[in-house]
Each structure stands twice: as C-alpha cells, then as structure tokens.
C-alpha atoms as a PDB file:
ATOM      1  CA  UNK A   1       0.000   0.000   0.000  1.00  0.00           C
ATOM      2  CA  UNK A   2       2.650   2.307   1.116  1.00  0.00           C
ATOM      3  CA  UNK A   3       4.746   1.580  -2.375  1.00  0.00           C
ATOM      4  CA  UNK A   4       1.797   2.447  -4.176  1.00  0.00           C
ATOM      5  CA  UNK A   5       1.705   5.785  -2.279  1.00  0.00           C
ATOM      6  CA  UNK A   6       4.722   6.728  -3.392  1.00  0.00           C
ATOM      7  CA  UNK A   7       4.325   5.714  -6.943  1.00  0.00           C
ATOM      8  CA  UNK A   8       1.017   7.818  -6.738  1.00  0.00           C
ATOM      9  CA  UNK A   9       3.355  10.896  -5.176  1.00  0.00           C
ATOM     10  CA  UNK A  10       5.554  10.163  -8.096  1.00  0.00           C
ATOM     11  CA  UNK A  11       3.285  10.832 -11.216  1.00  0.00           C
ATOM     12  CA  UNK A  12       1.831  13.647  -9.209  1.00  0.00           C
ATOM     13  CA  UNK A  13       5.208  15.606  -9.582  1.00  0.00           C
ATOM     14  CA  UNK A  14       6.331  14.762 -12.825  1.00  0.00           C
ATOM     15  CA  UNK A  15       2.644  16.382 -13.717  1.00  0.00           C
ATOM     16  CA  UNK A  16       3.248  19.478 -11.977  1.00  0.00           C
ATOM     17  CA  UNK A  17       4.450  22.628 -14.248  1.00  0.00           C
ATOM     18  CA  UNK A  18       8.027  23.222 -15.300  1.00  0.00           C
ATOM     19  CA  UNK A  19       8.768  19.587 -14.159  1.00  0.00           C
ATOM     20  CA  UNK A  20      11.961  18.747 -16.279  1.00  0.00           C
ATOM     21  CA  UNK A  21      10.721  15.794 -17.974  1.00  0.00           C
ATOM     22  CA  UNK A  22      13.074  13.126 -20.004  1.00  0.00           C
ATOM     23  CA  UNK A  23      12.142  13.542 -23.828  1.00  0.00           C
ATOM     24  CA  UNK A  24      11.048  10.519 -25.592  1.00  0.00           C
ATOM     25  CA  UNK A  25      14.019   9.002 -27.344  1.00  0.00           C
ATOM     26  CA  UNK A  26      14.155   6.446 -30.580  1.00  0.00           C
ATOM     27  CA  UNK A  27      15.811   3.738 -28.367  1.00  0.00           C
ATOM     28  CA  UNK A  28      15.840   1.436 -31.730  1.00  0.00           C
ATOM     29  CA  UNK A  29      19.234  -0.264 -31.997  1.00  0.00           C
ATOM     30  CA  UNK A  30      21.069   0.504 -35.284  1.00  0.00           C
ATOM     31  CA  UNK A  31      20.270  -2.081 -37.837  1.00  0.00           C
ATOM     32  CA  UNK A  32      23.396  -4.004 -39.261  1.00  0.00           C
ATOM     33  CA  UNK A  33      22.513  -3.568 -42.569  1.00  0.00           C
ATOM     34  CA  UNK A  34      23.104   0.090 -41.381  1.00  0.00           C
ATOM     35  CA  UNK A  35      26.237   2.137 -43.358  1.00  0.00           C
ATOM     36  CA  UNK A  36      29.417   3.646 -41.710  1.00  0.00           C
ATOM     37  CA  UNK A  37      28.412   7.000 -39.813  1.00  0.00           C
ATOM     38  CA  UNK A  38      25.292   6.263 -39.552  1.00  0.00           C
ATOM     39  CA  UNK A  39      23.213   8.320 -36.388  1.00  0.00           C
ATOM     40  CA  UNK A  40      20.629   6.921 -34.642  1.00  0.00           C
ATOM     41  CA  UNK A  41      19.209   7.946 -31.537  1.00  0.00           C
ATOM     42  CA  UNK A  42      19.648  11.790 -31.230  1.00  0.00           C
ATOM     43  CA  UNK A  43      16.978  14.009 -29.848  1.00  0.00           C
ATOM     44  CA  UNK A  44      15.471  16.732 -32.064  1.00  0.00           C
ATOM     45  CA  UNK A  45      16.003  19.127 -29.045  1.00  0.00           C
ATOM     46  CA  UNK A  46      19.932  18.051 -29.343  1.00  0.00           C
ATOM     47  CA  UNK A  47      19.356  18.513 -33.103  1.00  0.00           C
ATOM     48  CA  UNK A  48      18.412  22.309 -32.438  1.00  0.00           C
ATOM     49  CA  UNK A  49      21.278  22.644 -30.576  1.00  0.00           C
ATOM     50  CA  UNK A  50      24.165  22.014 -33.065  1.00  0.00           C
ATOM     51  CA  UNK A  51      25.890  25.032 -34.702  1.00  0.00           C
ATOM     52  CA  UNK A  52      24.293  27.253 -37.619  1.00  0.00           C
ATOM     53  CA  UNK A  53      28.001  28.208 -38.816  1.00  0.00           C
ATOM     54  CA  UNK A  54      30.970  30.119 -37.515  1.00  0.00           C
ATOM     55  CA  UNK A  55      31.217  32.818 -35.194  1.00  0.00           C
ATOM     56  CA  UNK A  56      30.621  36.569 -36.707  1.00  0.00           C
ATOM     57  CA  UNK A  57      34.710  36.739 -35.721  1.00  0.00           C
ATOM     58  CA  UNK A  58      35.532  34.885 -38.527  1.00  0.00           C
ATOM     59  CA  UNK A  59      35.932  30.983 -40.349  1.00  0.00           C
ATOM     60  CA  UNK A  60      35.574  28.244 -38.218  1.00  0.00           C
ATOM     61  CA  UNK A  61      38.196  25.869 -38.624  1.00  0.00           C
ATOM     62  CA  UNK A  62      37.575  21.988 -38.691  1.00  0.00           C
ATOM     63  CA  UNK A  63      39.181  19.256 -37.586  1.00  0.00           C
ATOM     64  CA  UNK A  64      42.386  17.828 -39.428  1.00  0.00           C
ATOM     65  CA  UNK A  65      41.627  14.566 -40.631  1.00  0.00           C
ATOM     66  CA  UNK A  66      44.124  12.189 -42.402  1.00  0.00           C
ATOM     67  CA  UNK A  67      44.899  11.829 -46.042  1.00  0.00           C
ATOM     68  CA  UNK A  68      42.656  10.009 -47.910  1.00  0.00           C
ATOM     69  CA  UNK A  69      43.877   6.943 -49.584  1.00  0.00           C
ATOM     70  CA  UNK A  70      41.566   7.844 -52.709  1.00  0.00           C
ATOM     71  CA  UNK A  71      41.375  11.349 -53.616  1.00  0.00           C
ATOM     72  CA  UNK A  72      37.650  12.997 -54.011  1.00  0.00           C
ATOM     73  CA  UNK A  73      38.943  14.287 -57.466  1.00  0.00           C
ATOM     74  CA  UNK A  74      39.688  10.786 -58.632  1.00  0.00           C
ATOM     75  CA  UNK A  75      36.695   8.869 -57.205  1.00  0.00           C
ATOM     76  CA  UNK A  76      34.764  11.442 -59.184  1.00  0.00           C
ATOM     77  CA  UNK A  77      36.517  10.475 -61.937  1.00  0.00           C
ATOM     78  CA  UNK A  78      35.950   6.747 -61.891  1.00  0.00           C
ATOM     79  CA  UNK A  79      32.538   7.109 -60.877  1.00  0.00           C
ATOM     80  CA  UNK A  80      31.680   9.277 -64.096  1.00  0.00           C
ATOM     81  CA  UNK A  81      33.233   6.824 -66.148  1.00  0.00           C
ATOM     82  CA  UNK A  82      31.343   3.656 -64.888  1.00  0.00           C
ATOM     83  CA  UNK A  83      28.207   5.420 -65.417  1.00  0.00           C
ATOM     84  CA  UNK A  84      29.457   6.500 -69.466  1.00  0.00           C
ATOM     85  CA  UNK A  85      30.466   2.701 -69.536  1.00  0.00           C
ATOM     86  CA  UNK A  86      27.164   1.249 -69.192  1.00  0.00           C
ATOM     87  CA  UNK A  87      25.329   4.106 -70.485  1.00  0.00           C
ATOM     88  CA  UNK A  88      27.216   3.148 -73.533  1.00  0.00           C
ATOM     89  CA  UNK A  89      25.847  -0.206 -73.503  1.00  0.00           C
ATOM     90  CA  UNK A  90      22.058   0.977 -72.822  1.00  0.00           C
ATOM     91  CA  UNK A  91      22.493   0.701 -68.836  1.00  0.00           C
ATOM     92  CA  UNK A  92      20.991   3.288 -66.543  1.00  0.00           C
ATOM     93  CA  UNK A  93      22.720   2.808 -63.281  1.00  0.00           C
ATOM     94  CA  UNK A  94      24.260   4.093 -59.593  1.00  0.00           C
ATOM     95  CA  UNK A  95      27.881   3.841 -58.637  1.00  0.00           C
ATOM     96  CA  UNK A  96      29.465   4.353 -55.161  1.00  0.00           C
ATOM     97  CA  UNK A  97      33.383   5.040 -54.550  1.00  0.00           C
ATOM     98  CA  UNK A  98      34.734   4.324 -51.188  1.00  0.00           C
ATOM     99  CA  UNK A  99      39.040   5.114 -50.047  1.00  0.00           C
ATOM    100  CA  UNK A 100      40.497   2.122 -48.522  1.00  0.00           C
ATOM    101  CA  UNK A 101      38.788   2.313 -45.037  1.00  0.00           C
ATOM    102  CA  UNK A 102      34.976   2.365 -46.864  1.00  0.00           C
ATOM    103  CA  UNK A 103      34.179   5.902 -45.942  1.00  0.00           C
ATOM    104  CA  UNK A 104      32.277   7.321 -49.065  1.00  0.00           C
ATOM    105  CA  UNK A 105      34.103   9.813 -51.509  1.00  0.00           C
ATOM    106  CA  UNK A 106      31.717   9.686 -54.426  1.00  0.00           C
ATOM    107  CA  UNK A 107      28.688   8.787 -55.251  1.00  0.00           C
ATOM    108  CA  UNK A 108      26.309   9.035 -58.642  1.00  0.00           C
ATOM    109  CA  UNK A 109      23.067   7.980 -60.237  1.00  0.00           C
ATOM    110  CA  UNK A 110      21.928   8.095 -63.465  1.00  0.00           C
ATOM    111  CA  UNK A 111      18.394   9.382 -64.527  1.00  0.00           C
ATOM    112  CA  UNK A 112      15.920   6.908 -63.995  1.00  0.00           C
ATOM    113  CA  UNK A 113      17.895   4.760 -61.615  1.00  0.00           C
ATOM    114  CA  UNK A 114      16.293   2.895 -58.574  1.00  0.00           C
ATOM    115  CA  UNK A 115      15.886   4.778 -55.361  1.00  0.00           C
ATOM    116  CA  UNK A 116      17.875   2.267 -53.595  1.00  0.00           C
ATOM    117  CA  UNK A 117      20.529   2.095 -55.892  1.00  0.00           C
ATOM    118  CA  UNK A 118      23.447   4.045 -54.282  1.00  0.00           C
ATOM    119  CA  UNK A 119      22.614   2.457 -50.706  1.00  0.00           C
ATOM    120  CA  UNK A 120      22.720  -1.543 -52.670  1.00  0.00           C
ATOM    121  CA  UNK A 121      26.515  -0.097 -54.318  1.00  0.00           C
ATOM    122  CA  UNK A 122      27.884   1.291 -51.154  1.00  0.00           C
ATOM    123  CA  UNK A 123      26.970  -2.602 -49.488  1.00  0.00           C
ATOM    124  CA  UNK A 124      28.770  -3.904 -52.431  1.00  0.00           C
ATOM    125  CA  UNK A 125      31.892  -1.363 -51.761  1.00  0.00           C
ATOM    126  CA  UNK A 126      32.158  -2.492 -47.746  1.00  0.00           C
ATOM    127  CA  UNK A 127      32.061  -5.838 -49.015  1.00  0.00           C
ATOM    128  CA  UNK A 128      35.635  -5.205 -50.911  1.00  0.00           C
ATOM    129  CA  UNK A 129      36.778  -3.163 -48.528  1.00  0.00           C
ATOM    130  CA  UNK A 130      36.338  -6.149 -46.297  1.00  0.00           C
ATOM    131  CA  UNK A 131      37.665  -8.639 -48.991  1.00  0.00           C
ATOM    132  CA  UNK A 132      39.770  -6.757 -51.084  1.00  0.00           C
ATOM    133  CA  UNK A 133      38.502  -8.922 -54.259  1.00  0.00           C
ATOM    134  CA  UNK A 134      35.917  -8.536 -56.071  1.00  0.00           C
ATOM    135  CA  UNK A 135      32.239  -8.763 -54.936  1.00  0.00           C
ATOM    136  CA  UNK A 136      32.289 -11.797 -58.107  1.00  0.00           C
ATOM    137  CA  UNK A 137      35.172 -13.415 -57.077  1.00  0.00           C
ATOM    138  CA  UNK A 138      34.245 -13.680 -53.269  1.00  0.00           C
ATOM    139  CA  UNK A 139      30.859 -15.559 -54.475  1.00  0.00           C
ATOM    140  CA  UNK A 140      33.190 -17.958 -56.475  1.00  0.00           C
ATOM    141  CA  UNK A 141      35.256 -18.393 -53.391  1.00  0.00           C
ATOM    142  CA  UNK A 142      32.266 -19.008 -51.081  1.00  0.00           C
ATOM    143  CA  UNK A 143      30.975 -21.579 -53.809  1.00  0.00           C
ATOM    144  CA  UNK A 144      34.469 -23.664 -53.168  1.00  0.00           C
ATOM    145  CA  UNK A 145      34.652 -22.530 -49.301  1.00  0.00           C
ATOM    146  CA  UNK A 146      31.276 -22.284 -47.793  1.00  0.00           C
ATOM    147  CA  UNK A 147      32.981 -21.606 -44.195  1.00  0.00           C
ATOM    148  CA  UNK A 148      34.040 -17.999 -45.938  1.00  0.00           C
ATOM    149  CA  UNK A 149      30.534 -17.126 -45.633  1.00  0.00           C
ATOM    150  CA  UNK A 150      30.862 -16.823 -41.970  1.00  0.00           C
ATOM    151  CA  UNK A 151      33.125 -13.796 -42.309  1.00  0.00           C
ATOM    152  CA  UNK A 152      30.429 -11.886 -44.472  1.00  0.00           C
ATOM    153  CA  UNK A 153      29.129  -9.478 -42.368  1.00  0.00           C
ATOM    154  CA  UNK A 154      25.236  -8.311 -41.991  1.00  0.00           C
ATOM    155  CA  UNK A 155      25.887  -4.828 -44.041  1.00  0.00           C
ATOM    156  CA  UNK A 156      27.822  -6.455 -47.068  1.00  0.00           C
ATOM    157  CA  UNK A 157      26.241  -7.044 -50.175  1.00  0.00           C
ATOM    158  CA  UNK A 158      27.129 -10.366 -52.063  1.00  0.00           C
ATOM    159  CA  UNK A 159      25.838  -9.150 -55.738  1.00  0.00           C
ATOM    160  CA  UNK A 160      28.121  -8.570 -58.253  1.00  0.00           C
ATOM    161  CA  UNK A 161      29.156  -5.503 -59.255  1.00  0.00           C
ATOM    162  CA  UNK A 162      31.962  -4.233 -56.686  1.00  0.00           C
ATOM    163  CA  UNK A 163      35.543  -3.737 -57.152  1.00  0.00           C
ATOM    164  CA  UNK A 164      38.603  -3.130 -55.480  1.00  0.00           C
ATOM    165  CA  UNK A 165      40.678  -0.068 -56.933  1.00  0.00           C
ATOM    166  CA  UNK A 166      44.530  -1.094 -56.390  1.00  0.00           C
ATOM    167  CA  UNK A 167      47.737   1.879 -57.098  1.00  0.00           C
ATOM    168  CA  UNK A 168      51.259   0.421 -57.543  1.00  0.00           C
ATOM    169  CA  UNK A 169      50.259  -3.065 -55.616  1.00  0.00           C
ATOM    170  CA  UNK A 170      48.376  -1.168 -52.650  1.00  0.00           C
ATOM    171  CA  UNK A 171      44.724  -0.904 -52.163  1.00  0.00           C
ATOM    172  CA  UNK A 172      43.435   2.721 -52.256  1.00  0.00           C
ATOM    173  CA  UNK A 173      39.388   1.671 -52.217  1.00  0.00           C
ATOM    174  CA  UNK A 174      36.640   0.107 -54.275  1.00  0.00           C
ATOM    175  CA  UNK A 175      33.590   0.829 -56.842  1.00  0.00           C
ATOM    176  CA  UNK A 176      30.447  -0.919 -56.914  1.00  0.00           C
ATOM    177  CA  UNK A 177      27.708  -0.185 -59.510  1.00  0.00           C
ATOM    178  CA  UNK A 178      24.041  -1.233 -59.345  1.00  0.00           C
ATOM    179  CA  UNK A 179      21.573  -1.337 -61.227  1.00  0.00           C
ATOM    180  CA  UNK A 180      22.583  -3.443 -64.805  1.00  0.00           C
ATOM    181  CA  UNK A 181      22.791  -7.690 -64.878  1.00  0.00           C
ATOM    182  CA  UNK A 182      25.552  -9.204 -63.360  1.00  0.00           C
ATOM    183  CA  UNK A 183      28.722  -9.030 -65.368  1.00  0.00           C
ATOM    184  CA  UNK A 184      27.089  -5.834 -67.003  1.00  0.00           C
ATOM    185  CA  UNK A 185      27.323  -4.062 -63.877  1.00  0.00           C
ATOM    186  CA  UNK A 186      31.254  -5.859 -62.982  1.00  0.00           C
ATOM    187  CA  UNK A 187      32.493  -4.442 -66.432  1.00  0.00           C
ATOM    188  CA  UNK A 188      31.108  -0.865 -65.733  1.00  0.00           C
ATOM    189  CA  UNK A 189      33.307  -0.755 -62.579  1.00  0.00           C
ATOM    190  CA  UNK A 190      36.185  -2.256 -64.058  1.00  0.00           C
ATOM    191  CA  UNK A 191      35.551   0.733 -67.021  1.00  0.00           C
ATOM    192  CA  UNK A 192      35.440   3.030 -64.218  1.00  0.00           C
ATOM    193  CA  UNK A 193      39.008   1.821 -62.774  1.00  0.00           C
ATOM    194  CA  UNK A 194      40.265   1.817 -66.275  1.00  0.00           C
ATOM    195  CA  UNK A 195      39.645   5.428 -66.395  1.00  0.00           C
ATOM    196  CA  UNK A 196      42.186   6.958 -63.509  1.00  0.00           C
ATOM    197  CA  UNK A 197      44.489   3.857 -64.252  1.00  0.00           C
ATOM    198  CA  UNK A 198      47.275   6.072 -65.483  1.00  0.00           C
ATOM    199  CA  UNK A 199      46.485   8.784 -62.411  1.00  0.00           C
ATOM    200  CA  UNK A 200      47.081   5.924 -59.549  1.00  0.00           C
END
C-alpha cells in the first residue's frame, strides 16, 4: 500500500508545471545492414542545438583529418566513367566510390535509376573493402569454401558488381555499380578503374 503511495506521489510531480521531464528518445538499436556514420538515436532538441556556422569573428576551422587513400577528385573520376560505360551499352545505373577504409568519396546515379541504388553499391563497396577482391570473385570463393561465408558481415552485399581499386600493388578503395545484370554491372566498374588507371 505504502509503495503504491509513493508511486502515486511520483506521477503527481512529474505532472506538476516546469517539471523537467526526459524527452522521448528512438531507443531502436542501429540495424546491421546500417552504413558507416550512420546516427541513430539523437533528440530533435539536441538537433536544435548544433551550430548554424561560424562565429561573426571569422571561419571556423575543422578538424584535421588524415589523407585520404583515394582522392575525391579521382573517385569522381571513376565514378563518371562507370556510369558513361554502361550508359554506352544501354544501362541506366548508380555507382558508389569508397578510399580504402569504406568511408564514401563519391557517389552518382543516373536518370531513372532505382531509389535504392546508391545504398545496394555502397553494401557492395564495404564488401571489398572487407575482402579486397571482387564482390564476383568472393561468391566464387564461397561456392568452393562455404565456411568464408561466416566472415560476411550483416551490411555487405554479395551481388556482383563491386571492385577493389589497387595503385602500384596497394589498395586505395573500391567501386560498386548497381543497377545493370551481373557481369554488365562488374564491367562498368572495371571501365570506371580503367579510367584513372594512369592517375594511380
């Protein structure tokens, strides 16, 4: 009786005016089909909170962060040229281009591509990344060596359709395309390589 007294006492304060009262967060866990930087569970009051640009003294500064092993200018580059390679063969498709640790330095869709295009390409890319083969040749491998399949993880994509970029015998990042059949979409990327080759 007396617990229920208190619990009573409880809801009785939280109701009273200017009571600071928790805000209702999305406790959903991230899924694992979830990509790299992905934010979950950040309160639109915290939202309000964040910065609207530098201070009226002058430029904010940001952070250093290292050197990329895959330039922006270049992924551009490749990108642009897997899309021209299939549009050349009829092919309207998306293409992602990650650096070496998967983080995302371009990404493209053609007209009348599907809305999950880029998201089904950037699996394919952490699935190289994690590899460093071929999204193709990993599904040949796992047809030999089942057991490989246990090192897949939830967020990579086995399609075809992703390839690792390699400079002077080290790997710099991958390209995935979707949105073409199979080897359609494996030759696209390979185009797309092919066309920084001599810039790696």
């Amino acid at each position: 009786m007396r617990a229920k007294s208190f619990a009573a006492l409880a809801l009785v304060i939280m109701a009273q005016p200017g009571h600071a009262q928790t805000e209702a967060r999305n406790t959903t866990p991230p899924s694992p089909q979830s990509m790299p930087g992905d934010y979950f569970d950040i309160p639109q009051s915290a939202q309000l909170k964040v910065p609207l640009g530098p201070p009226a003294g002058g430029r904010g500064q940001q952070a250093s962060r290292p050197a990329s092993s895959l330039s922006q200018a270049l992924a551009t580059m490749a990108a642009q040229a897997a899309l021209a390679s299939c549009a050349a063969d009829g092919y309207a498709i998306t293409v992602a281009v990650t650096d070496a640790q998967g983080h995302l330095k371009a990404a493209l869709a053609a007209d009348g591509t599907r809305e999950n295009g880029i998201y089904m390409a950037m699996h394919k890319t952490l699935t190289v990344v994690g590899f460093r083969i071929s999204t193709l040749e990993l599904r040949q491998r796992i047809e030999k060596d089942p057991a490989l399949l246990d090192q897949v993880k939830p967020n990579m994509s086995l399609l075809p359709g992703g390839v690792p970029i390699f400079g002077h015998g080290a790997f710099l990042g991958a390209i995935a395309t979707s949105g073409a059949s199979a080897h359609i979409e494996e030759k696209c990327a390979a185009d797309g390589i092919a066309g920084i080759a001599s810039q790696l």
